[in-house]
N, C-alpha and C. Protein backbone atom coordinates (compact mmCIF):
# COMPACT_ATOMS: atom_id res chain seq x y z
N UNK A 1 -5.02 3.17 -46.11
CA UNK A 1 -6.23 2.52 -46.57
C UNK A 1 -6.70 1.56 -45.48
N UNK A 2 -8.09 1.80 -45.31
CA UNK A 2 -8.24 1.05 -44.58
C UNK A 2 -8.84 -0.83 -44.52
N UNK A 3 -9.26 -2.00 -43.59
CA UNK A 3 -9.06 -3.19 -44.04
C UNK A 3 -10.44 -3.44 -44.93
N UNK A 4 -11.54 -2.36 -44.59
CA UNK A 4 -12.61 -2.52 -45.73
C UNK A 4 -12.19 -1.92 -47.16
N UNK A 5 -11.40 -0.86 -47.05
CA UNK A 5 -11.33 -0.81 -48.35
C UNK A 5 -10.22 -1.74 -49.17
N UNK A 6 -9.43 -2.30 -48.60
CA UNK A 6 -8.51 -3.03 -48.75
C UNK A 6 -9.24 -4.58 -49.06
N UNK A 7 -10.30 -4.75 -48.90
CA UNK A 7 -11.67 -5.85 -49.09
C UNK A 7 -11.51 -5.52 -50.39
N UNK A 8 -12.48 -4.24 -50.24
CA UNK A 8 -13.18 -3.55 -51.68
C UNK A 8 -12.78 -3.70 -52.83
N UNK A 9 -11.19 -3.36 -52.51
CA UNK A 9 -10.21 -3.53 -53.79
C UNK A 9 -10.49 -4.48 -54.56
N UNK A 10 -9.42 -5.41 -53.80
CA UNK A 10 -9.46 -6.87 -53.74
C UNK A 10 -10.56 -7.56 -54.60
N UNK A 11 -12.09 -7.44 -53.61
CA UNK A 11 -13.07 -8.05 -54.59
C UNK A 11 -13.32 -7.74 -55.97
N UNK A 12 -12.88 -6.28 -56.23
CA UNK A 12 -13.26 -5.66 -57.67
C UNK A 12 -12.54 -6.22 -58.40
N UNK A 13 -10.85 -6.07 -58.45
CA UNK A 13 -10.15 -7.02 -58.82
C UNK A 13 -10.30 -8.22 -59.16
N UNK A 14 -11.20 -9.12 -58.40
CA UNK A 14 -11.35 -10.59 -58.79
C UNK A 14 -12.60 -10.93 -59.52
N UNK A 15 -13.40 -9.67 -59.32
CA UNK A 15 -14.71 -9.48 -60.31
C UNK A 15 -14.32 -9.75 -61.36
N UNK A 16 -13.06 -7.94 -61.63
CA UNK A 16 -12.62 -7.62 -63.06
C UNK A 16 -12.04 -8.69 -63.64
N UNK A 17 -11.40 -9.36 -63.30
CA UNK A 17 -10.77 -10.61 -63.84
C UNK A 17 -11.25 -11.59 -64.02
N UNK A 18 -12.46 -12.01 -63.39
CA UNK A 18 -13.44 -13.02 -63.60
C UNK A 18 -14.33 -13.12 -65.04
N UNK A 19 -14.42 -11.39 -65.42
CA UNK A 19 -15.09 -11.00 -66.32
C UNK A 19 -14.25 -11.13 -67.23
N UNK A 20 -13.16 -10.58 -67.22
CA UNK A 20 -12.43 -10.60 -68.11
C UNK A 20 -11.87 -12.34 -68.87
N UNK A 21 -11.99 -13.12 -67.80
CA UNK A 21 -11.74 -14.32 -68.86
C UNK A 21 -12.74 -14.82 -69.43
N UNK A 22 -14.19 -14.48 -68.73
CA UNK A 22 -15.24 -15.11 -69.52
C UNK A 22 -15.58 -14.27 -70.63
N UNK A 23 -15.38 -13.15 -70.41
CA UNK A 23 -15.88 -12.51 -72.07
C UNK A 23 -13.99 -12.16 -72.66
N UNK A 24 -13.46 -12.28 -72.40
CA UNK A 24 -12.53 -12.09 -73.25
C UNK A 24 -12.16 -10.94 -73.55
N UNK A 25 -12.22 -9.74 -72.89
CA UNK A 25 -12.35 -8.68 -73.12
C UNK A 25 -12.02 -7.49 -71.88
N UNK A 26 -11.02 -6.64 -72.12
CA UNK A 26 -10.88 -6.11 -70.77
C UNK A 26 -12.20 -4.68 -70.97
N UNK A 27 -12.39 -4.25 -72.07
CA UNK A 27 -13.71 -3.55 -71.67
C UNK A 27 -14.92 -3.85 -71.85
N UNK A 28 -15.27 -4.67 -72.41
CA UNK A 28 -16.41 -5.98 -71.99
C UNK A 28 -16.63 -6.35 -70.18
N UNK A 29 -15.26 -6.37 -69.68
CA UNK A 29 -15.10 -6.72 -68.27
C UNK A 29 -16.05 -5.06 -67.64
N UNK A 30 -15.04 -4.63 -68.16
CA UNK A 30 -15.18 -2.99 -67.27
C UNK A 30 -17.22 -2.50 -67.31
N UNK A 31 -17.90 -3.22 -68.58
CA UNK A 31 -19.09 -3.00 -68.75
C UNK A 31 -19.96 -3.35 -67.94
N UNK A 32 -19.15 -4.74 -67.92
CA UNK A 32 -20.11 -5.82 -66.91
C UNK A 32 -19.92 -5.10 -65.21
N UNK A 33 -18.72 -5.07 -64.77
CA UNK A 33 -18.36 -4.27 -63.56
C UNK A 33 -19.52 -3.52 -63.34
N UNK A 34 -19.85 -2.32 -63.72
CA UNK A 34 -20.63 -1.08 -63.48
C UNK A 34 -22.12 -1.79 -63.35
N UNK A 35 -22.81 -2.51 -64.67
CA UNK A 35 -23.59 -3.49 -64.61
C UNK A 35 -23.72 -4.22 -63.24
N UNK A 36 -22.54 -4.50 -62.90
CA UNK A 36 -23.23 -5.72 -61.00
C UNK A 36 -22.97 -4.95 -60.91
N UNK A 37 -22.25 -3.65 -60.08
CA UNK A 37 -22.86 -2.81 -59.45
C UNK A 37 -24.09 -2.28 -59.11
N UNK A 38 -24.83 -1.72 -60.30
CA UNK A 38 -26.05 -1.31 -60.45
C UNK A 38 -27.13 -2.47 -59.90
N UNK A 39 -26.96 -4.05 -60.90
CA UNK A 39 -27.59 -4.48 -60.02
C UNK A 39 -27.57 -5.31 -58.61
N UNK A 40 -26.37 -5.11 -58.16
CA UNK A 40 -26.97 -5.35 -56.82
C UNK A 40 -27.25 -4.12 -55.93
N UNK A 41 -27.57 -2.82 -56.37
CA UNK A 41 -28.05 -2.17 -55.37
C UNK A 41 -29.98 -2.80 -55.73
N UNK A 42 -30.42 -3.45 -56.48
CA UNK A 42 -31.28 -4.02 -56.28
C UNK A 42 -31.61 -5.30 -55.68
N UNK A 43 -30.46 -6.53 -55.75
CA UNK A 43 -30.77 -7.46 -55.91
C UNK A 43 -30.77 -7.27 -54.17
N UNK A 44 -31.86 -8.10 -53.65
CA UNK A 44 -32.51 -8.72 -52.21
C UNK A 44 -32.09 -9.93 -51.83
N UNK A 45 -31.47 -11.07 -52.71
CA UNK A 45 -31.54 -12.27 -52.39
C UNK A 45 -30.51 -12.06 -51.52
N UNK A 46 -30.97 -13.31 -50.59
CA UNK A 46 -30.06 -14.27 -49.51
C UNK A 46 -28.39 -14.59 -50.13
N UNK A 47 -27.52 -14.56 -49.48
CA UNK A 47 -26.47 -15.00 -50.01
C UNK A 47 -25.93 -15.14 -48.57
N UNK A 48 -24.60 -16.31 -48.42
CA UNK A 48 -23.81 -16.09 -46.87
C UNK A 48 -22.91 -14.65 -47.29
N UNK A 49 -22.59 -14.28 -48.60
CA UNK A 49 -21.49 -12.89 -48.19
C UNK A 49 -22.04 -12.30 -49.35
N UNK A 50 -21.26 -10.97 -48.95
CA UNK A 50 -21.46 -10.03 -50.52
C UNK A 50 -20.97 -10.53 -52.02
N UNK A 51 -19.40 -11.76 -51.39
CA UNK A 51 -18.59 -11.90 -52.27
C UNK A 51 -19.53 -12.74 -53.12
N UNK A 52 -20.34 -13.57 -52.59
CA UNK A 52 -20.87 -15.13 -53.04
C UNK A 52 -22.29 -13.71 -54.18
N UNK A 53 -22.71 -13.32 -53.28
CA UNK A 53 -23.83 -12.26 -54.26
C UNK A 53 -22.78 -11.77 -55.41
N UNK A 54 -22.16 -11.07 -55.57
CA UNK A 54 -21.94 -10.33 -56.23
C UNK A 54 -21.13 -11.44 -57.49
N UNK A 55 -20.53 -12.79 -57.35
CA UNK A 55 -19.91 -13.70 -58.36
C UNK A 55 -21.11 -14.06 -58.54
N UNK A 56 -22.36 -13.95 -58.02
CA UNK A 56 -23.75 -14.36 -58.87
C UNK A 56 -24.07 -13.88 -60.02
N UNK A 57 -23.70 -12.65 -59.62
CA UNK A 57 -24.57 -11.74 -60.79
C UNK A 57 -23.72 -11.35 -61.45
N UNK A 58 -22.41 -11.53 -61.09
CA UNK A 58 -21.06 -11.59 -62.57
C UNK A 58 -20.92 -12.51 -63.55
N UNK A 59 -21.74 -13.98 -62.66
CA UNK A 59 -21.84 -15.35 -63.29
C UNK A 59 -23.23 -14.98 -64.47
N UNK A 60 -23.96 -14.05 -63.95
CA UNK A 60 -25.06 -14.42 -65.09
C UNK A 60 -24.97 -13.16 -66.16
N UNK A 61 -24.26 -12.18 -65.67
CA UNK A 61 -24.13 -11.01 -66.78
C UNK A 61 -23.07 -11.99 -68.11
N UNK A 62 -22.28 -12.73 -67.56
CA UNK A 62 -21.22 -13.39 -68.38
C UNK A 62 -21.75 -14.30 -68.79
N UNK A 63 -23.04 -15.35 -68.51
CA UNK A 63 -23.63 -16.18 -69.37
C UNK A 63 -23.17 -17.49 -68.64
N UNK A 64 -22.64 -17.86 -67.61
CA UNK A 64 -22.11 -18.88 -66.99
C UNK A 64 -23.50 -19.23 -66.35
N UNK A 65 -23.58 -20.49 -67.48
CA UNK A 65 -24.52 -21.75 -66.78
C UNK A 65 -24.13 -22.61 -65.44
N UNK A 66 -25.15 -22.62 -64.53
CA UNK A 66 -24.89 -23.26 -63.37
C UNK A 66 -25.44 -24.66 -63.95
């Protein structure tokens, strides 16, 4: 495997688990997953990394007020 996919993992992992404590739910998690996926093949905004984009839009599928 290589060190991007070895990234890839990794980040999904900390997605899935991110999701999973805010909704409480490991397929609640798995919903939301596919969900940021989808949308960030739209989302455009600025971010410094993918990681910081993508806990955005895990933060708002899960309801986490900034």
């Amino acid at each position: 495997m290589s060190e991007q996919e070895n990234h890839d993992v990794a980040l999904h992992a900390q997605l899935r688990l991110f999701c999973r404590l805010m909704l409480g739910s490991a397929d609640a998690a798995d919903c939301v997953i596919r969900q940021i996926h989808r949308r960030a093949l739209d989302d455009h905004d600025e971010h410094p990394s993918e990681r910081a984009r993508l806990f955005r839009i895990a933060a708002d599928l899960c309801g986490v007020r900034r």
